[in-house]
Protein backbone atom coordinates (compact mmCIF):
# COMPACT_ATOMS: atom_id res chain seq x y z
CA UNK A 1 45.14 16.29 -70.55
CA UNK A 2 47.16 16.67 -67.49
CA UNK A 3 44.42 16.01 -64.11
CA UNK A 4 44.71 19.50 -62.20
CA UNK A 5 43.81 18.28 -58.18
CA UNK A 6 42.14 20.20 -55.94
CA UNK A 7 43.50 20.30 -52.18
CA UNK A 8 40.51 20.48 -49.79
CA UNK A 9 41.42 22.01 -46.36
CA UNK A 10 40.70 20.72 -43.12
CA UNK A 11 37.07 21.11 -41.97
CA UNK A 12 36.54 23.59 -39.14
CA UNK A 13 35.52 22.39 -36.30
CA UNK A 14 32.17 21.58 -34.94
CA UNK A 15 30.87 24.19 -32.37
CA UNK A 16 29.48 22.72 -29.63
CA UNK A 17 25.36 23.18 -29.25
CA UNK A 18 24.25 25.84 -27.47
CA UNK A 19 21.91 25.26 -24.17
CA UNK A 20 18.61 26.40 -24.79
CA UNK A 21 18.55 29.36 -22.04
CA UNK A 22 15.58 29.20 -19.12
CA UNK A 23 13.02 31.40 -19.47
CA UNK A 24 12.78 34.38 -16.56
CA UNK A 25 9.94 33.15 -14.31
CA UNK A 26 7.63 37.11 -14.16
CA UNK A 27 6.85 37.47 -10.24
CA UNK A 28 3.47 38.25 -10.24
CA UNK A 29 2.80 40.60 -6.96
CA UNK A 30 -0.27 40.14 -5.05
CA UNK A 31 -2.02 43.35 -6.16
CA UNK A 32 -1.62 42.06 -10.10
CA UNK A 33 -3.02 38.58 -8.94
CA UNK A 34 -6.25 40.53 -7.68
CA UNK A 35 -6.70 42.85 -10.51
CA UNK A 36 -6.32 39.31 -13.01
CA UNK A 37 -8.81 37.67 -11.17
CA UNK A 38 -11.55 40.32 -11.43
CA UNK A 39 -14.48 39.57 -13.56
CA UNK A 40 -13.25 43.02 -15.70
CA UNK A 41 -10.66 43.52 -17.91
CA UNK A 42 -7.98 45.47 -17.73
CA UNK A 43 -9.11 48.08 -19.55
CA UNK A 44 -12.62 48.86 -18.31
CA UNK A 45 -11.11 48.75 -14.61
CA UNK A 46 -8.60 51.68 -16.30
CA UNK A 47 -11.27 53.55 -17.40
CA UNK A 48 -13.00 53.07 -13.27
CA UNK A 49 -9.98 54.03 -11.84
CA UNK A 50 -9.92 57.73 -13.92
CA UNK A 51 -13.45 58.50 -13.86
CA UNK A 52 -12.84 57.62 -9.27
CA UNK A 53 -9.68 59.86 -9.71
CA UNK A 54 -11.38 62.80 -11.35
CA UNK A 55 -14.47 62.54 -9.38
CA UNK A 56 -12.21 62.79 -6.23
CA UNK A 57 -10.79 66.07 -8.39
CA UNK A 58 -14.18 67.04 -8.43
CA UNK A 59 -15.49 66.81 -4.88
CA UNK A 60 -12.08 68.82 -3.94
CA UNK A 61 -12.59 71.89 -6.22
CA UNK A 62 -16.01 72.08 -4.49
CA UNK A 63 -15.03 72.16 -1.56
CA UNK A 64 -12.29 74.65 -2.54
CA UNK A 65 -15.05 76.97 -4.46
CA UNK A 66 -17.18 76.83 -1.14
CA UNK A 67 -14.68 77.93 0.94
CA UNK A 68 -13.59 80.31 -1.44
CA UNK A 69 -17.82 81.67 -1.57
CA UNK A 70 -17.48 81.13 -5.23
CA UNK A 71 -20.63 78.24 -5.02
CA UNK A 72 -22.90 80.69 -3.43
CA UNK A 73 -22.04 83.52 -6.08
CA UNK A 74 -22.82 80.75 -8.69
CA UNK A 75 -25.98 79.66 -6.74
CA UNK A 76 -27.24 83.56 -6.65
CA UNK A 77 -26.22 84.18 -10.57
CA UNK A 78 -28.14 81.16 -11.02
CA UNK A 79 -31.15 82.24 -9.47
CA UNK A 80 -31.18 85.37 -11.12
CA UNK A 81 -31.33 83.68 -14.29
CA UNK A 82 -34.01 81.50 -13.25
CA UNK A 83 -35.89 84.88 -11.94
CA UNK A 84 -35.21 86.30 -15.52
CA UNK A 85 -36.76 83.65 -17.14
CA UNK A 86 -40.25 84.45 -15.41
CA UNK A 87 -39.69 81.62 -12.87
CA UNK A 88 -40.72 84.15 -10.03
CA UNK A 89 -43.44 83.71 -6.85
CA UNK A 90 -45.90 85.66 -7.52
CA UNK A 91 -48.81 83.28 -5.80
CA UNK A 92 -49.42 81.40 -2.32
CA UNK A 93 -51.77 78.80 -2.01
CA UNK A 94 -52.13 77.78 1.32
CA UNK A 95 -53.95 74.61 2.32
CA UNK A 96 -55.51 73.51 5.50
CA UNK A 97 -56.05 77.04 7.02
CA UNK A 98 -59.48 77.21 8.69
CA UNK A 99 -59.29 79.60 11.58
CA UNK A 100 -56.31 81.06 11.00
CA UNK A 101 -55.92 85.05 9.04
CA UNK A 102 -54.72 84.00 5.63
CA UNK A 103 -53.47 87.13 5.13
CA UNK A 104 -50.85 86.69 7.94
CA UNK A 105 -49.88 83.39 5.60
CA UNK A 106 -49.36 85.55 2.78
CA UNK A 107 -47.23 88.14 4.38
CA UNK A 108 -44.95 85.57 5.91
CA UNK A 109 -44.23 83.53 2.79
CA UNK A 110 -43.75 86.58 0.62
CA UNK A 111 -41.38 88.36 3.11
CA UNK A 112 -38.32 86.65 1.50
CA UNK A 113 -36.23 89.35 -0.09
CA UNK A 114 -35.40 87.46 -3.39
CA UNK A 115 -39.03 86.42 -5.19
CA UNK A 116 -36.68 84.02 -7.72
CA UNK A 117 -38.31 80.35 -7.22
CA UNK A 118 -34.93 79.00 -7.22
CA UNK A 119 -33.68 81.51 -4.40
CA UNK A 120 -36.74 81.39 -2.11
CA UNK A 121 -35.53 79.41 0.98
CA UNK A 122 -38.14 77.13 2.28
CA UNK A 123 -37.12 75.93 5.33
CA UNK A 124 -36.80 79.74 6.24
CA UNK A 125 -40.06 80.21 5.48
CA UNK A 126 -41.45 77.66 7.04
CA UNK A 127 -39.45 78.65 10.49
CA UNK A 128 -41.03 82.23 10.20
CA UNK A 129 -44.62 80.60 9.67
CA UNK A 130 -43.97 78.04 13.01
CA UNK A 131 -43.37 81.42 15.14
CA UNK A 132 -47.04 82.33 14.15
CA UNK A 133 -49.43 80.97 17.44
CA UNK A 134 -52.03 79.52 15.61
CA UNK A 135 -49.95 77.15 13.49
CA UNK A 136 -48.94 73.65 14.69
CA UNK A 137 -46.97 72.50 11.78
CA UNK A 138 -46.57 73.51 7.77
CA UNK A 139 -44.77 72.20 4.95
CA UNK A 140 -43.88 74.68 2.00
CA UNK A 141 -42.94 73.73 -1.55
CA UNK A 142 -42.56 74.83 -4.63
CA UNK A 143 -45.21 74.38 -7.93
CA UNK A 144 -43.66 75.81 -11.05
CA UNK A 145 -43.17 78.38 -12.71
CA UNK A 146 -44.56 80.84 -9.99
CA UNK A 147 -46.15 79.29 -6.41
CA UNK A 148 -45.28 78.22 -3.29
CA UNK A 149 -47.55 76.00 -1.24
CA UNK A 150 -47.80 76.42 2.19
CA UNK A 151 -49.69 73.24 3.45
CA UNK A 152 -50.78 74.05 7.44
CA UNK A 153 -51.81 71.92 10.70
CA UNK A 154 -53.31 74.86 13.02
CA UNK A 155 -53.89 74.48 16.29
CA UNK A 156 -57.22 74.29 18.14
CA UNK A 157 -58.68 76.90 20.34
CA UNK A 158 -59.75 75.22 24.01
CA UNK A 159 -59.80 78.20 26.30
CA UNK A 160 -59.28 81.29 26.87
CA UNK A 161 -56.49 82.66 29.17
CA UNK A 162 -56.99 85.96 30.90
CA UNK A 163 -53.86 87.48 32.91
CA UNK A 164 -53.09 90.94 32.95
CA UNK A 165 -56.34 92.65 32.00
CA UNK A 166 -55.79 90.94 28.45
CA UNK A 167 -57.48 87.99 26.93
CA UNK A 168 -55.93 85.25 24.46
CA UNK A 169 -56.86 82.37 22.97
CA UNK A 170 -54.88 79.68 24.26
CA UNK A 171 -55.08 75.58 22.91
CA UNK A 172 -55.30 72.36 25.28
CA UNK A 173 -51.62 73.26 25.67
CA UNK A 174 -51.33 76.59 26.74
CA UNK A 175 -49.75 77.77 23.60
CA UNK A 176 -51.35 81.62 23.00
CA UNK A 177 -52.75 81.58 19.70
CA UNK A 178 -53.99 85.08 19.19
CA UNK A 179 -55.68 88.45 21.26
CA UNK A 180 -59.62 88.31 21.79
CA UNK A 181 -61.73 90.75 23.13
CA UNK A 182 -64.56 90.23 25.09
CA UNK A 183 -66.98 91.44 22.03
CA UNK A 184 -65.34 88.28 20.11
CA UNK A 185 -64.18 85.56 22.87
CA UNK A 186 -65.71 82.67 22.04
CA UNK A 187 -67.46 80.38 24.00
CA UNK A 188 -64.75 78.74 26.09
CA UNK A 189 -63.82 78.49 29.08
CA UNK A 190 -61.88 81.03 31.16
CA UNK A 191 -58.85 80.22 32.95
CA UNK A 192 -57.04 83.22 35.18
CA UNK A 193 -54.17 83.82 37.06
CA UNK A 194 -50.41 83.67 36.15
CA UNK A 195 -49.29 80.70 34.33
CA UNK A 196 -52.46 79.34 34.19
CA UNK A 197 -52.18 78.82 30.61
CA UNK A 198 -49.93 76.33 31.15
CA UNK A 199 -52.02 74.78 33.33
CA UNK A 200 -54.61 74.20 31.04
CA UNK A 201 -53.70 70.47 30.33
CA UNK A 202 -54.31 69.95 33.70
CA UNK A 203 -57.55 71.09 34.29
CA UNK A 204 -58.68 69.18 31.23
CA UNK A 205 -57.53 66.01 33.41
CA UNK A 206 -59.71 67.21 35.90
CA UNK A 207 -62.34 67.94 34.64
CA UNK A 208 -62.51 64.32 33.21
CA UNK A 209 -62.85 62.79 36.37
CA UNK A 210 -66.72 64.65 36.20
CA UNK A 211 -67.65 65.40 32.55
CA UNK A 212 -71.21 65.64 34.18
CA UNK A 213 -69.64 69.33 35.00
CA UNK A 214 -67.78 70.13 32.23
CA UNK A 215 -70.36 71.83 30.42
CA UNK A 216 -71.66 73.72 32.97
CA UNK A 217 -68.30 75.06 34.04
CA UNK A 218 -67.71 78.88 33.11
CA UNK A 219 -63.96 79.71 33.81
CA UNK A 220 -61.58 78.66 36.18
CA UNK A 221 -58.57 80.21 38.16
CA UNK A 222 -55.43 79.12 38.73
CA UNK A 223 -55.07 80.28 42.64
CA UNK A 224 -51.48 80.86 43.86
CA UNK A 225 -49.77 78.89 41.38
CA UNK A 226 -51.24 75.69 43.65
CA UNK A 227 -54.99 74.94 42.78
CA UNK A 228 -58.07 75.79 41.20
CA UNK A 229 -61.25 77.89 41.94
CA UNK A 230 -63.82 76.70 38.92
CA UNK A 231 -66.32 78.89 38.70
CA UNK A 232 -70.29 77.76 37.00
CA UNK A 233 -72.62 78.91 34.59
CA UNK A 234 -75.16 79.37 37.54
CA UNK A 235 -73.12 81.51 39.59
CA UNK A 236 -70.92 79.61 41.97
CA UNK A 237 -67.50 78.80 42.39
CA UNK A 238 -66.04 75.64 44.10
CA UNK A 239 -62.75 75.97 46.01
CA UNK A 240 -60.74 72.50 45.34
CA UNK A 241 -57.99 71.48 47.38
CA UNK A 242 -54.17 71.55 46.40
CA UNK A 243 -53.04 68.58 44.21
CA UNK A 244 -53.54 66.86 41.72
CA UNK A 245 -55.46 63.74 43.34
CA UNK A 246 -57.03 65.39 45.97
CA UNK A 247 -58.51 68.06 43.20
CA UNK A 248 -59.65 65.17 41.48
CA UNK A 249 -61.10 63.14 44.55
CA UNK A 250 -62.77 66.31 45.72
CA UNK A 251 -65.11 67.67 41.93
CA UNK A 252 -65.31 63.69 41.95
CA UNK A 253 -67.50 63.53 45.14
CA UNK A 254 -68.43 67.04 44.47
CA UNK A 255 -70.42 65.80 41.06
CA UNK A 256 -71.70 63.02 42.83
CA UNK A 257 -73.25 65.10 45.75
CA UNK A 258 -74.60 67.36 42.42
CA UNK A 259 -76.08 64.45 40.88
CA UNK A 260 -77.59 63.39 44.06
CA UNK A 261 -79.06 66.62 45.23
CA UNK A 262 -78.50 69.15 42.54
CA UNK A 263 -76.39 71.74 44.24
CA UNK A 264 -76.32 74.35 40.78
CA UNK A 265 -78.28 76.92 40.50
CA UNK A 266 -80.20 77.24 43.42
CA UNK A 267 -78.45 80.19 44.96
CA UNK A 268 -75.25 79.20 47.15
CA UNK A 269 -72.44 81.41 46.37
CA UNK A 270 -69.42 79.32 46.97
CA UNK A 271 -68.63 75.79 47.47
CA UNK A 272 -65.45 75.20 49.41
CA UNK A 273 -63.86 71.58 49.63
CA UNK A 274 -60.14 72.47 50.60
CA UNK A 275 -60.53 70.61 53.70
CA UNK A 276 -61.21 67.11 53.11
CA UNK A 277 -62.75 66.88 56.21
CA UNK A 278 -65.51 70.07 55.66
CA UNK A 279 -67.70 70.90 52.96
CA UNK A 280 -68.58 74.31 53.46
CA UNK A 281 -71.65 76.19 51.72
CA UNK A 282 -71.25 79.56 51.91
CA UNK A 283 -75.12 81.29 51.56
CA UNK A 284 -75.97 85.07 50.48
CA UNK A 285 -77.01 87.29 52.77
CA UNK A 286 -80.82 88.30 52.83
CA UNK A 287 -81.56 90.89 50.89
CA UNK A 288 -78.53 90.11 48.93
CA UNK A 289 -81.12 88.07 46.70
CA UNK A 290 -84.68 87.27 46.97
CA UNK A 291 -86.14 85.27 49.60
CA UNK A 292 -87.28 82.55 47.60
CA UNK A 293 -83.42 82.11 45.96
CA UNK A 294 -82.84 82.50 49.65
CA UNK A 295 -85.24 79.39 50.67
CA UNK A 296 -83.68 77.14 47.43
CA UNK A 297 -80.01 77.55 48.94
CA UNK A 298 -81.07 76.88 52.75
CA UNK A 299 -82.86 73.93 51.30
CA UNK A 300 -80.02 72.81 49.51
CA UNK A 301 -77.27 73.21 52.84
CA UNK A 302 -80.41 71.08 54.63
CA UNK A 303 -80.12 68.27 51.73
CA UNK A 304 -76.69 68.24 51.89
CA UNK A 305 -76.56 68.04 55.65
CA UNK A 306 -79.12 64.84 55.45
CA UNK A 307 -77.40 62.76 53.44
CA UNK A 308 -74.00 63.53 55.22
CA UNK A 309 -75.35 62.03 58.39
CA UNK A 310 -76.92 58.77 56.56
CA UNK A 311 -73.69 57.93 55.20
CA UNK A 312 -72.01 58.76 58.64
């Protein structure tokens, strides 16, 4: 059997091994270092940063539908609803009111045009009640389904101012609180003259300096927009001098010399310390009252008179 041989040809050559490439190094910026090193992932701060972006979306169409008065044509189809729904004022309760006409209240809070609860503006009402005299402060608020609350502070009543031929009822600040009539003034006293409401704080600082007087005093009057005539109970009036200190030196020595010698009520007319130097007495005339009233007041001048030359 003849041997059949097999030629094997050349073996190709070897390739040569490749070099494993380098891996491209990623640049991480700085902003991708700071999101990787929050305590969130990825995907949560995703989710922040589209609920920030349509919040911002938000507040812009708001502002776009306010300038555009399509938020108060919302607010007022709003409050209609509400008003539909039975959520109307149809009550006031107002607490703290004493002195003060509740029915004035009432008027005031109810004036608002729009009875819904959700339309009623408070602070409006609450700027028409602080225009009424007797009222210091209030708070209103709603109490659903139907009533505001007006809670008041009024003021209190310490005299009462006459100017003009008219009386009011003024507090320790001047501030007119209402009309009076001599049928219903109450027992206050009387200040008079121009401006002399706004005085009033003033005399209450003088008449501290002698509260011996204070209840015997019956009005006083506010004399050329410079100082006050105080007129008594009893009858007489004492002319004080101008200023402050001086008025208050002068009712000071004046309630002493009262004290010491009771100068009320025994018939002098006027008392008049303008002059720090004088203290004039001013006496009625006889026949002006009767002799006896007559003999008190001359007593009185002589009483006076004595004790001014033991202290000189």
């Amino acid at each position: 059997m003849s041997k059949t041989q097999i030629k094997r040809g050349k073996a190709p050559p070897r390739r040569p091994a490749r070099t494993p490439k380098k891996r491209k190094t990623i640049k991480t910026s700085r902003l991708n270092a700071v999101i990787n090193a929050l305590p969130i992932s990825p995907q949560r701060l995703q989710k922040l940063a589209n609920w920030t972006i349509g919040l911002s979306l938000c507040a812009v169409a708001a502002l776009a539908a306010h300038a555009t008065g399509v938020t108060a044509k919302v607010h007022e189809e709003y409050a209609q609803a509400v008003g539909r729904a039975g959520f109307q004022v149809k009550k006031v309760e107002v607490v703290g009111a004493d002195r003060i006409d509740r029915l004035k209240v009432y008027d005031i809070a109810l004036a608002q045009k729009d009875r819904s609860m959700a339309a009623v503006d408070l602070e409006d009402v609450r700027g028409d009640l602080m225009r009424y005299g007797w009222i210091k402060d209030a708070r209103v608020s709603r109490r659903l389904p139907d009533t505001l609350v007006v809670d008041i502070v009024e003021r209190t009543p310490a005299a009462i101012w006459q100017h003009n031929n008219r009386l009011s009822l003024i507090d320790d600040k001047g501030v007119v609180l209402e009309p009076v009539t001599v049928a219903t003034m109450p027992d206050l006293p009387l200040v008079i003259g121009p401006k002399a409401n706004q005085r009033s704080q003033d005399l209450g600082r003088l008449l501290a300096e002698a509260s011996s007087l204070k209840e015997l005093l019956a009005g006083a009057t506010w004399v050329g927009n410079r100082r006050w005539d105080l007129r008594f109970r009893s009858g007489e009036t004492l002319s004080l001098p101008e200023g402050e200190a001086e008025a208050k030196a002068a009712l000071a020595k004046f309630a002493h010399m009262d004290g010491a010698n009771r100068l009320l009520g025994r018939g002098i007319l006027r008392f008049d310390m303008r002059d720090p130097e004088r203290f004039v007495l001013r006496l009625p005339h006889e026949g002006q009252v009767a002799p006896a009233k007559l003999d008190e007041a001359r007593a009185a001048v002589d009483a006076v008179a004595d004790a001014s030359a033991e202290k000189g």
